[in-house]
Each structure stands twice: as structure tokens, then as C-alpha cells.
N, C-alpha and C. Protein backbone atom coordinates (compact mmCIF):
# COMPACT_ATOMS: atom_id res chain seq x y z
N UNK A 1 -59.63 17.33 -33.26
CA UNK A 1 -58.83 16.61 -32.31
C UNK A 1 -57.56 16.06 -32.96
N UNK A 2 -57.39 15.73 -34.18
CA UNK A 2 -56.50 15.46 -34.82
C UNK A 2 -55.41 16.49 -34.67
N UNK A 3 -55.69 17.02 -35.39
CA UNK A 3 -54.63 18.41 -35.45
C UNK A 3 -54.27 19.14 -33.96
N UNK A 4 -54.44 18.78 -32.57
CA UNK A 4 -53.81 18.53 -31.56
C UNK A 4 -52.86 17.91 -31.52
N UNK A 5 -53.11 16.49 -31.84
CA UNK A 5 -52.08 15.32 -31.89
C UNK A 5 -51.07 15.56 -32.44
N UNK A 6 -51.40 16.36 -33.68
CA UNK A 6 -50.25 16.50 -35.11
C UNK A 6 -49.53 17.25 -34.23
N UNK A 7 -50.18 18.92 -33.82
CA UNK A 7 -49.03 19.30 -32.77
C UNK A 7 -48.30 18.90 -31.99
N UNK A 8 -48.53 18.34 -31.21
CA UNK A 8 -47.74 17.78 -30.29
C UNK A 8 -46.67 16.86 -30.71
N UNK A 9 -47.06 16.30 -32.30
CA UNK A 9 -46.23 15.35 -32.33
C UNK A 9 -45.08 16.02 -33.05
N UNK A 10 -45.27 17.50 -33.66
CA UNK A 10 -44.72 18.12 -34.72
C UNK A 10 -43.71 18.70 -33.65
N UNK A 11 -43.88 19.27 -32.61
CA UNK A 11 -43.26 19.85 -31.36
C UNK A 11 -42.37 18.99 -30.54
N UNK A 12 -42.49 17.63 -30.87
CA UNK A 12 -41.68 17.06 -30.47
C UNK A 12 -40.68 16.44 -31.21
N UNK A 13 -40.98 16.29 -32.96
CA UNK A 13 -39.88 16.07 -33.80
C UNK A 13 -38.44 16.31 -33.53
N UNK A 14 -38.54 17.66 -33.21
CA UNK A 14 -37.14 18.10 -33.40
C UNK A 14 -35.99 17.35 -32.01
N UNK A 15 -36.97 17.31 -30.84
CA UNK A 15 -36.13 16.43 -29.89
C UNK A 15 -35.93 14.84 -30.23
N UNK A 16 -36.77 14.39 -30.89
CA UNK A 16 -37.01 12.98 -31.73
C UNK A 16 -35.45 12.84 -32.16
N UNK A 17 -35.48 13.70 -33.37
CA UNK A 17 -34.38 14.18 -33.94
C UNK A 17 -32.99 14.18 -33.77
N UNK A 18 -33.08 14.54 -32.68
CA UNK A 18 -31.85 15.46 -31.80
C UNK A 18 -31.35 14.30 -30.96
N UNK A 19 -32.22 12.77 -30.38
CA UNK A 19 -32.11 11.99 -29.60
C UNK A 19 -30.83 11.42 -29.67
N UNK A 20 -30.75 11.20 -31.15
CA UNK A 20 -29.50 9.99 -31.15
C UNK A 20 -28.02 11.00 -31.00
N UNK A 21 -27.91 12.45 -31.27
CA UNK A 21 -27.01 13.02 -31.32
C UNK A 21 -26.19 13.29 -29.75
N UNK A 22 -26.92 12.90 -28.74
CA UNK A 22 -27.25 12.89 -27.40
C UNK A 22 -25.80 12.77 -26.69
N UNK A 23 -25.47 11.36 -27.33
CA UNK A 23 -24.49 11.07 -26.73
C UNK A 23 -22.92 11.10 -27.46
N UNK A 24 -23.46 11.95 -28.47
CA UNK A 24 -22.18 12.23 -29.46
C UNK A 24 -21.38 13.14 -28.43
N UNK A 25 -20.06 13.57 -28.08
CA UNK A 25 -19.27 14.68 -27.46
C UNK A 25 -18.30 14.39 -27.83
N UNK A 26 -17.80 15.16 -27.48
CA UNK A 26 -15.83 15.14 -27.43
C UNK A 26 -15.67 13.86 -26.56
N UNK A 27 -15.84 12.80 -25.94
CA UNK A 27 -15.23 12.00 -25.29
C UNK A 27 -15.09 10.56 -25.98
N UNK A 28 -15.00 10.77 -27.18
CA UNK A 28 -14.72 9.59 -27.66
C UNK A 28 -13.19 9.85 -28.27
N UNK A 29 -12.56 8.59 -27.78
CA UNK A 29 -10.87 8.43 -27.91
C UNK A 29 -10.39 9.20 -29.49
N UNK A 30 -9.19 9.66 -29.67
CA UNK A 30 -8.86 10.54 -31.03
C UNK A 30 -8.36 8.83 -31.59
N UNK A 31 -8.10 9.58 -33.06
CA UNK A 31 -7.71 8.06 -33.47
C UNK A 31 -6.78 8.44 -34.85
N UNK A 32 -6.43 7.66 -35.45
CA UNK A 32 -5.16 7.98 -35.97
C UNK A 32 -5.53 7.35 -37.76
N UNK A 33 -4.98 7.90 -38.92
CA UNK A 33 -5.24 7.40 -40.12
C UNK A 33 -3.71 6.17 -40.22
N UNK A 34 -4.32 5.42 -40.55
CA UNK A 34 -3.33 4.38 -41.01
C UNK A 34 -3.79 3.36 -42.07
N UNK A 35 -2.97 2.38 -42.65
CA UNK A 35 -3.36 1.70 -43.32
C UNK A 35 -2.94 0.16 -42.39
N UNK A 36 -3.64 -0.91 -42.81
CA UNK A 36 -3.46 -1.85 -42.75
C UNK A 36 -2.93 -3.11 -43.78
N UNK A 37 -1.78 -3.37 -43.82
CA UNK A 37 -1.14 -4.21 -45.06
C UNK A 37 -1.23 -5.58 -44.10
N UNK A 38 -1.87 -6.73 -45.36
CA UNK A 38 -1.46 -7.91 -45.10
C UNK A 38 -1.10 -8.37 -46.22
N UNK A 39 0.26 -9.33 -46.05
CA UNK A 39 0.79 -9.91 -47.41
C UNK A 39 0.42 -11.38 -47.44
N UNK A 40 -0.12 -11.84 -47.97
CA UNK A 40 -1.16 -13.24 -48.01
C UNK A 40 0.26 -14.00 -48.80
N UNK A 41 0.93 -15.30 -48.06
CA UNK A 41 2.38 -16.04 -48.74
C UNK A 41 1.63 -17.09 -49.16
N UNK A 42 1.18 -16.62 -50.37
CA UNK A 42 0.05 -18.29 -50.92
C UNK A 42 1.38 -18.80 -52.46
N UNK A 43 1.97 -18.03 -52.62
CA UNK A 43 2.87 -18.25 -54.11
C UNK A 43 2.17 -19.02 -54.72
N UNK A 44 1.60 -18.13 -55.81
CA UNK A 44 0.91 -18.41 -56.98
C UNK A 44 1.52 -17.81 -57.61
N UNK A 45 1.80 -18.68 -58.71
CA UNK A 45 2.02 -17.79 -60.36
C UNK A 45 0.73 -17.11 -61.31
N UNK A 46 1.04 -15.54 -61.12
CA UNK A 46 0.50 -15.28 -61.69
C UNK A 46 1.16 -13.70 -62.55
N UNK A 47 0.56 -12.67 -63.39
CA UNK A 47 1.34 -11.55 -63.31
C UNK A 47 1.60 -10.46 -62.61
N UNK A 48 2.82 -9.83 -62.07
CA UNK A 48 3.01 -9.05 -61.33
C UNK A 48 1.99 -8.06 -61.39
N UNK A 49 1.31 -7.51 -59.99
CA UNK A 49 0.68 -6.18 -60.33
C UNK A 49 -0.84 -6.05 -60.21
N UNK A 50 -1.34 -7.60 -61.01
CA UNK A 50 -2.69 -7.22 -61.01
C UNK A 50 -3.55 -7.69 -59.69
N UNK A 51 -4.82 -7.58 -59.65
CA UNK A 51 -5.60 -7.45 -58.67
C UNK A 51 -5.94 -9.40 -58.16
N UNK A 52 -5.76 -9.48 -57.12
CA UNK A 52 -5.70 -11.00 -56.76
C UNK A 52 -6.73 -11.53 -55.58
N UNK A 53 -6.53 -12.25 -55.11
CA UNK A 53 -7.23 -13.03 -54.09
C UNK A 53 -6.47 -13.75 -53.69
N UNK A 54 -6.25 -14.12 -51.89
CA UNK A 54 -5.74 -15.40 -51.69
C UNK A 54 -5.96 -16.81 -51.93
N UNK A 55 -5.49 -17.41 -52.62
CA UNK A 55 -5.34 -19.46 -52.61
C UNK A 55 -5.75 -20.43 -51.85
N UNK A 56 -5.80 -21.49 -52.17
CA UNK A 56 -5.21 -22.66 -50.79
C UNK A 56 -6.23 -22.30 -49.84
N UNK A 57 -5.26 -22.86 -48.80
CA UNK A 57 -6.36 -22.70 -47.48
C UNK A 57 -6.68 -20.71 -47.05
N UNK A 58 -6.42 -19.67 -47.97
CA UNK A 58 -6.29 -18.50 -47.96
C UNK A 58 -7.24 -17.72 -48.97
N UNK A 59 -8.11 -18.71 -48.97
CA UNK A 59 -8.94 -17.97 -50.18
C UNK A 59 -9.93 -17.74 -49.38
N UNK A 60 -10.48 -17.66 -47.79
CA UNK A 60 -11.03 -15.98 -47.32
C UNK A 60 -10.89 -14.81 -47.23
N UNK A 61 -9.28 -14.27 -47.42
CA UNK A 61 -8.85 -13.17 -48.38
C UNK A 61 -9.32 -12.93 -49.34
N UNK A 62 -9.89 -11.98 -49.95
CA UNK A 62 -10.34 -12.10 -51.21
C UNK A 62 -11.63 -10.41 -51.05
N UNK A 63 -12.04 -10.06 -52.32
CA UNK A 63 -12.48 -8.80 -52.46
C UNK A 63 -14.15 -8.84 -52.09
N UNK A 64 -14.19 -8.20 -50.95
CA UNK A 64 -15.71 -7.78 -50.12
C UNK A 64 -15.54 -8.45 -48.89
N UNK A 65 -14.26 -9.58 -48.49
CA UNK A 65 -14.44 -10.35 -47.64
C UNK A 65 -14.43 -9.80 -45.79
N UNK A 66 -15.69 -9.63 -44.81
CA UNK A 66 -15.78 -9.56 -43.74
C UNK A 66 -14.38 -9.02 -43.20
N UNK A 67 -13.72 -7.88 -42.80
CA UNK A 67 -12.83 -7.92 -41.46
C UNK A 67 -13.29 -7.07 -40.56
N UNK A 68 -12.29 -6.89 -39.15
CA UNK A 68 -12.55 -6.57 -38.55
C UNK A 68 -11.17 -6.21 -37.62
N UNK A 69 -10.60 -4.99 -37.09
CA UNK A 69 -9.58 -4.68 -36.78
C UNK A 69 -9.88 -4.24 -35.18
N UNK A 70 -9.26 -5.84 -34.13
CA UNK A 70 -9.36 -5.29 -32.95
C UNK A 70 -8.71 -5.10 -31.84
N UNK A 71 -8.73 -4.63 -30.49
CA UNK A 71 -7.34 -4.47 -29.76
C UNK A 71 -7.18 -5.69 -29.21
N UNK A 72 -6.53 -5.99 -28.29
CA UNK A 72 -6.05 -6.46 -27.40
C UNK A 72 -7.16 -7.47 -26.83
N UNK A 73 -8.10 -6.29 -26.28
CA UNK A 73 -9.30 -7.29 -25.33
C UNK A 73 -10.44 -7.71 -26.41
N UNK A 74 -10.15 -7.70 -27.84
CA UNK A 74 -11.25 -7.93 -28.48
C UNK A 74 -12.28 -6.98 -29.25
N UNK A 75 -12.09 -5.54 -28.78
CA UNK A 75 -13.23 -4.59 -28.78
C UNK A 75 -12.79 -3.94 -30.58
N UNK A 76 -13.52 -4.34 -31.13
CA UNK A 76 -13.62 -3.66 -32.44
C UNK A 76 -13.38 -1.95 -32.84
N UNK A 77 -12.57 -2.07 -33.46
CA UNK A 77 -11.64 -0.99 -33.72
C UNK A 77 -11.82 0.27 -34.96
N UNK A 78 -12.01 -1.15 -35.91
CA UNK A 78 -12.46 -0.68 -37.29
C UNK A 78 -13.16 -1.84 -38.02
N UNK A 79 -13.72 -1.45 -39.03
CA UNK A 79 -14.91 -2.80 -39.97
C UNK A 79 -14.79 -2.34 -41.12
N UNK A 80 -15.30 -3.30 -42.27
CA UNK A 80 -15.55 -3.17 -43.57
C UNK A 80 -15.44 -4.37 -44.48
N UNK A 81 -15.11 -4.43 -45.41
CA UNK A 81 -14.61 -5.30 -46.61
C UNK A 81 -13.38 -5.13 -47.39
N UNK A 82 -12.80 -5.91 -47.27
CA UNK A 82 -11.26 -6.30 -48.22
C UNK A 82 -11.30 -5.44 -49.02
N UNK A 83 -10.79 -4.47 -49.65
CA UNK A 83 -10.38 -4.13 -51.22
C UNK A 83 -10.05 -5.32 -51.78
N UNK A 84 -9.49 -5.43 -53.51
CA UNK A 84 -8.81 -6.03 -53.99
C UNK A 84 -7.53 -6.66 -53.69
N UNK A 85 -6.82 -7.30 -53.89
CA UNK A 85 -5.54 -7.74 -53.40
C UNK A 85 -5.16 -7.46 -54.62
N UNK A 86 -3.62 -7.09 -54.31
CA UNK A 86 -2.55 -6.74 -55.72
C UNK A 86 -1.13 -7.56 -55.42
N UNK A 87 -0.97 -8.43 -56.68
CA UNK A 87 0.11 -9.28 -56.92
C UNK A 87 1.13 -8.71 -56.53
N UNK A 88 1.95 -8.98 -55.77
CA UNK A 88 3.81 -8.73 -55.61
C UNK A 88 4.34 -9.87 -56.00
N UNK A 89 5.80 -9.40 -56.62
CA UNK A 89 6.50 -11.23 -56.67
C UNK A 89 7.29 -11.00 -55.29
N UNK A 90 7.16 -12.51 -55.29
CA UNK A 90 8.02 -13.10 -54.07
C UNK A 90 9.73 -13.12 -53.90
N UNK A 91 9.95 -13.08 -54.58
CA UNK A 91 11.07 -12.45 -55.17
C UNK A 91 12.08 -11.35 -56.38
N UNK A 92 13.40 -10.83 -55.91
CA UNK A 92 13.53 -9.66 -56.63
C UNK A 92 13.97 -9.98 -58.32
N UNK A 93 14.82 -11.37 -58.37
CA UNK A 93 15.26 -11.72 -59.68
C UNK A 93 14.36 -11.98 -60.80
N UNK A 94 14.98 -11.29 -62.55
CA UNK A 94 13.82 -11.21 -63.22
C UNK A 94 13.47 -12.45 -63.72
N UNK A 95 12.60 -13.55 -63.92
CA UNK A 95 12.68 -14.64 -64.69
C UNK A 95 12.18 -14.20 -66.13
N UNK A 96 11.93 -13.42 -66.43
CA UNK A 96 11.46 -12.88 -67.47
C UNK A 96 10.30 -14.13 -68.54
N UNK A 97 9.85 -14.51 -67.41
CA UNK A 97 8.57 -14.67 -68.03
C UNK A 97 7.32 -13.82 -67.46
N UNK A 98 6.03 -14.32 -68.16
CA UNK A 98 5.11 -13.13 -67.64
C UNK A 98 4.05 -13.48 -66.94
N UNK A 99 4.16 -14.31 -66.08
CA UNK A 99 3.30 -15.40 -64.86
C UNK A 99 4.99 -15.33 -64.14
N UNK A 100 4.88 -15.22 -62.58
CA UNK A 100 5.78 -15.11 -61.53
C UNK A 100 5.56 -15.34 -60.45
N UNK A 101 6.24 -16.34 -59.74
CA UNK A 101 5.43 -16.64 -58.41
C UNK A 101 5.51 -15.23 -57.60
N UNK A 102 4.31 -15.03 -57.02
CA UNK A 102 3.78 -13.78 -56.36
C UNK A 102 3.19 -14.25 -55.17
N UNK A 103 3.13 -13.61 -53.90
CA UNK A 103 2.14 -13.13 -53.17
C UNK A 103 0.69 -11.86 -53.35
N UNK A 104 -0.26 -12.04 -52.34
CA UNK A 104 -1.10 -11.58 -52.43
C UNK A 104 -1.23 -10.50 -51.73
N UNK A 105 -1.19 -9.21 -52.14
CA UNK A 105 -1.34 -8.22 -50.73
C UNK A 105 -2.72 -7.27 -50.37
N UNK A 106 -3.09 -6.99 -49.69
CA UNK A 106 -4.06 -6.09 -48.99
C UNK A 106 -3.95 -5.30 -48.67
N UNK A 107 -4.12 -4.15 -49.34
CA UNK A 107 -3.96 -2.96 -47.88
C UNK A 107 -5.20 -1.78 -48.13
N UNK A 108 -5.72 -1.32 -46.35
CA UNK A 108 -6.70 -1.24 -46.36
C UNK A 108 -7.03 0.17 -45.30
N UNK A 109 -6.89 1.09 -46.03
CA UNK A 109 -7.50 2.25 -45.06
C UNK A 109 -8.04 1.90 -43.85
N UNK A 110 -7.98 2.16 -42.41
CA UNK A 110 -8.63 2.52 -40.98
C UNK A 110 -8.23 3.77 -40.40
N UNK A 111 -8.70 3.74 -39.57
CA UNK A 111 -8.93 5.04 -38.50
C UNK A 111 -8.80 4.16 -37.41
N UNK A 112 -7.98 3.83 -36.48
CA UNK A 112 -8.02 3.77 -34.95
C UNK A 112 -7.42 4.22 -34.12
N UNK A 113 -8.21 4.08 -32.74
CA UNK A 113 -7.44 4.36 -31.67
C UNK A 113 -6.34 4.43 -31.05
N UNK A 114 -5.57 4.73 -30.29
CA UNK A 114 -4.14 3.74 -29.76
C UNK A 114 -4.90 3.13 -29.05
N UNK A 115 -3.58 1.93 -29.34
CA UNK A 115 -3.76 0.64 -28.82
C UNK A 115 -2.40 -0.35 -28.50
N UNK A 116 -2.34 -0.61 -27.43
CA UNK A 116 -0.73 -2.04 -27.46
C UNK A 116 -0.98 -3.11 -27.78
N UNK A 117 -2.14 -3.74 -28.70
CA UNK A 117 -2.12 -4.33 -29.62
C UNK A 117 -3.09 -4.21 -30.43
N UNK A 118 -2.99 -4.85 -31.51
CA UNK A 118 -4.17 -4.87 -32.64
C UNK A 118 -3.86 -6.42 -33.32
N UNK A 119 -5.42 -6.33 -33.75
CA UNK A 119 -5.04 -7.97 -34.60
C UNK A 119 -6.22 -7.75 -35.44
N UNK A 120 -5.89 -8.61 -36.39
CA UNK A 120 -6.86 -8.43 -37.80
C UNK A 120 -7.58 -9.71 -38.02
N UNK A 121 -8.88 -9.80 -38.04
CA UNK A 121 -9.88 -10.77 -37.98
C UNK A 121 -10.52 -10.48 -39.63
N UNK A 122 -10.68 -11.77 -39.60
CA UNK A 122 -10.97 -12.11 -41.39
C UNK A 122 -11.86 -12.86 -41.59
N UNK A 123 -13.08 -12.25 -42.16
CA UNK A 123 -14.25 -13.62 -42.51
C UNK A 123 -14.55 -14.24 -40.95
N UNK A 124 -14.54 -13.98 -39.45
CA UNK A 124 -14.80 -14.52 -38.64
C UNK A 124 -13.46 -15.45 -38.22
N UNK A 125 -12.64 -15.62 -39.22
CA UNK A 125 -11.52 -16.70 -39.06
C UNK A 125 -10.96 -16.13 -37.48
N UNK A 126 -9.58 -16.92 -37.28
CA UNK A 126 -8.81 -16.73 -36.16
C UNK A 126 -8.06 -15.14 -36.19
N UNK A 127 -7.94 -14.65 -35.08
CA UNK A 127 -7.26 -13.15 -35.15
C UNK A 127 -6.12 -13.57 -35.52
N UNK A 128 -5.08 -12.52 -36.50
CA UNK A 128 -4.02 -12.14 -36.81
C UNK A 128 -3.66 -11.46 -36.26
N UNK A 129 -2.32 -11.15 -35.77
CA UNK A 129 -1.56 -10.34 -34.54
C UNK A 129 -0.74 -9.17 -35.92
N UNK A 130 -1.09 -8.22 -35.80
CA UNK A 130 -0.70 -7.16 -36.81
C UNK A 130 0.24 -6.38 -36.08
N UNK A 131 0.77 -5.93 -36.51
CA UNK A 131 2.48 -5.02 -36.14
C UNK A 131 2.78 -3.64 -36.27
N UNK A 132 2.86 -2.55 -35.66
CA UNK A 132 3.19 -1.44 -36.14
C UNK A 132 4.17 -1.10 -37.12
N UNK A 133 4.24 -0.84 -38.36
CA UNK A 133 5.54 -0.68 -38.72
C UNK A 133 5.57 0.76 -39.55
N UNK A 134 5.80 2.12 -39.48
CA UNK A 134 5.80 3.15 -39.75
C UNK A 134 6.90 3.63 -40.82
N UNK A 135 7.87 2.71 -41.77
CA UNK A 135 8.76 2.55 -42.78
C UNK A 135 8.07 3.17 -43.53
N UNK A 136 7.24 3.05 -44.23
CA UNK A 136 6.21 3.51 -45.70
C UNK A 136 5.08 4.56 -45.06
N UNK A 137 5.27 5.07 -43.91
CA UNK A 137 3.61 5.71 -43.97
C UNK A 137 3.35 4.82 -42.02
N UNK A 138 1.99 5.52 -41.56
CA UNK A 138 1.46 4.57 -40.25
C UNK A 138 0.75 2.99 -40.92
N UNK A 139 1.42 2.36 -40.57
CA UNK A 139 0.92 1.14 -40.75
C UNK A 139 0.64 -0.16 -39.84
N UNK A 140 -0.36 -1.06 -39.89
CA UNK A 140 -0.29 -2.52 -39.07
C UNK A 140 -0.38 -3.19 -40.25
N UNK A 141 0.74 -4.22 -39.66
CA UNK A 141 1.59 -5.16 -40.55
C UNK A 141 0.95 -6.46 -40.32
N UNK A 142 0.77 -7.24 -41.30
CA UNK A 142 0.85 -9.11 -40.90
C UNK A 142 1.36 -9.47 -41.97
N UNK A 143 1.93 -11.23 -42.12
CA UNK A 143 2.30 -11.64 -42.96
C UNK A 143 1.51 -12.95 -42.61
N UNK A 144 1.18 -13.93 -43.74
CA UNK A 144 0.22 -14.81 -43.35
C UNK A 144 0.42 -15.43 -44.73
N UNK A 145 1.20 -16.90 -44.40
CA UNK A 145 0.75 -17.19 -42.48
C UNK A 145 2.14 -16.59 -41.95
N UNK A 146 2.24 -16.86 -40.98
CA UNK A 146 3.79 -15.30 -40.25
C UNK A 146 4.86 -16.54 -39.84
């Protein structure tokens, strides 16, 4: 009697299987490679270049930290964790020392949809209103705080 059961249950694996693929089709929206840059304006001295975290009231920026990239009405777009942040200086003149006040920047591979807006959610914090700006490559822009 066993080995009934097994059949039946072996005969039905493959639809088991197959269940979740169900509702996979072509009708899910195309979506586009872009990056997402945020430049975190915390000015810290530190050296140009290397790998950072935001400051101050900005230190939920920072590497593994929760985001979440969504449109307009809220609906989640893209997910993951921060990369590293990499030092820029805040300005172009050299002081030629080797600590420089810098900002913090982010930027972060997605895939989304179109959309007439997007905003970038951090650690649960308040949405950021991000910007198309296509100068360097497809990109959504913030500056923060803006």
C-alpha cells in the first residue's frame, strides 16, 4: 500500500514543481538597467576615494544598509543593500593635504520599470525623491539632504 502512495505522489511531483512557474509569462512590465547615485552632503574630512559611510544624522547610509527603490504610489521597484560609499571631495581646489572635506557617494545597480517617479527609501527612513539624469550613463539621482 505504500508504494501506491509513493506513486501517486511521484506523479504528481513534477506539477508540484511546475506550480510556482505558473504565473511567470511575458506580462510582466520590461524594465531598464540603471544605476542609482546618491551623494550623501555630510562633509567630512577624510581621503579622497576611499570607501565611506554617511555621518551625523546620515549614518543610515552606510554598507548592507536596507533600501528600497519605489514609484510614485509606493509599489517597490527594486531591493537590496547599500554597497560601500566612495569619498568625493566637495570641492575642485587642491589643498594638498591628504584628509579633504568630502562627500559620501552611493551608487547602486537596479533594474526598473518606467516610471514618472521614483524615490529611494533607506533603512525604512523617509522617501527620497530621485531624478532622472542620463549625463554619465541611465541614472536616478538624489542629493541628501537636496
Amino acid at each position: 500500500m505504500r508504494r501506491v502512495r509513493y506513486r501517486h505522489l511521484l506523479a504528481a511531483l513534477p506539477l508540484l514543481l511546475l506550480a510556482p512557474l505558473a504565473g511567470c509569462g511575458d506580462d510582466e512590465e520590461p524594465r531598464a538597467a540603471m544605476t542609482v547615485r546618491v551623494l550623501v552632503r555630510d562633509i567630512n574630512l577624510r581621503p579622497e576615494g576611499v570607501e565611506c559611510a554617511g555621518t551625523g544624522p546620515y549614518t543610515h547610509f552606510h554598507n548592507r544598509a536596507a533600501y528600497r527603490v519605489v514609484d510614485g504610489d509606493g509599489e517597490t521597484l527594486a531591493e537590496g543593500e547599500l554597497p560601500p560609499g566612495k569619498s568625493v571631495r566637495t570641492f575642485a581646489e587642491d589643498l594638498e593635504v591628504p584628509r579633504v572635506p568630502t562627500f559620501c557617494e552611493f551608487a547602486v545597480p537596479v533594474s526598473v520599470a518606467d516610471r514618472d517617479a521614483y524615490r529611494l527609501v533607506v533603512d525604512d527612513r523617509r522617501p527620497i525623491a530621485l531624478t532622472r539624469d542620463d549625463s554619465e550613463g541611465p541614472a536616478l539621482v538624489a542629493v541628501v539632504p537636496s
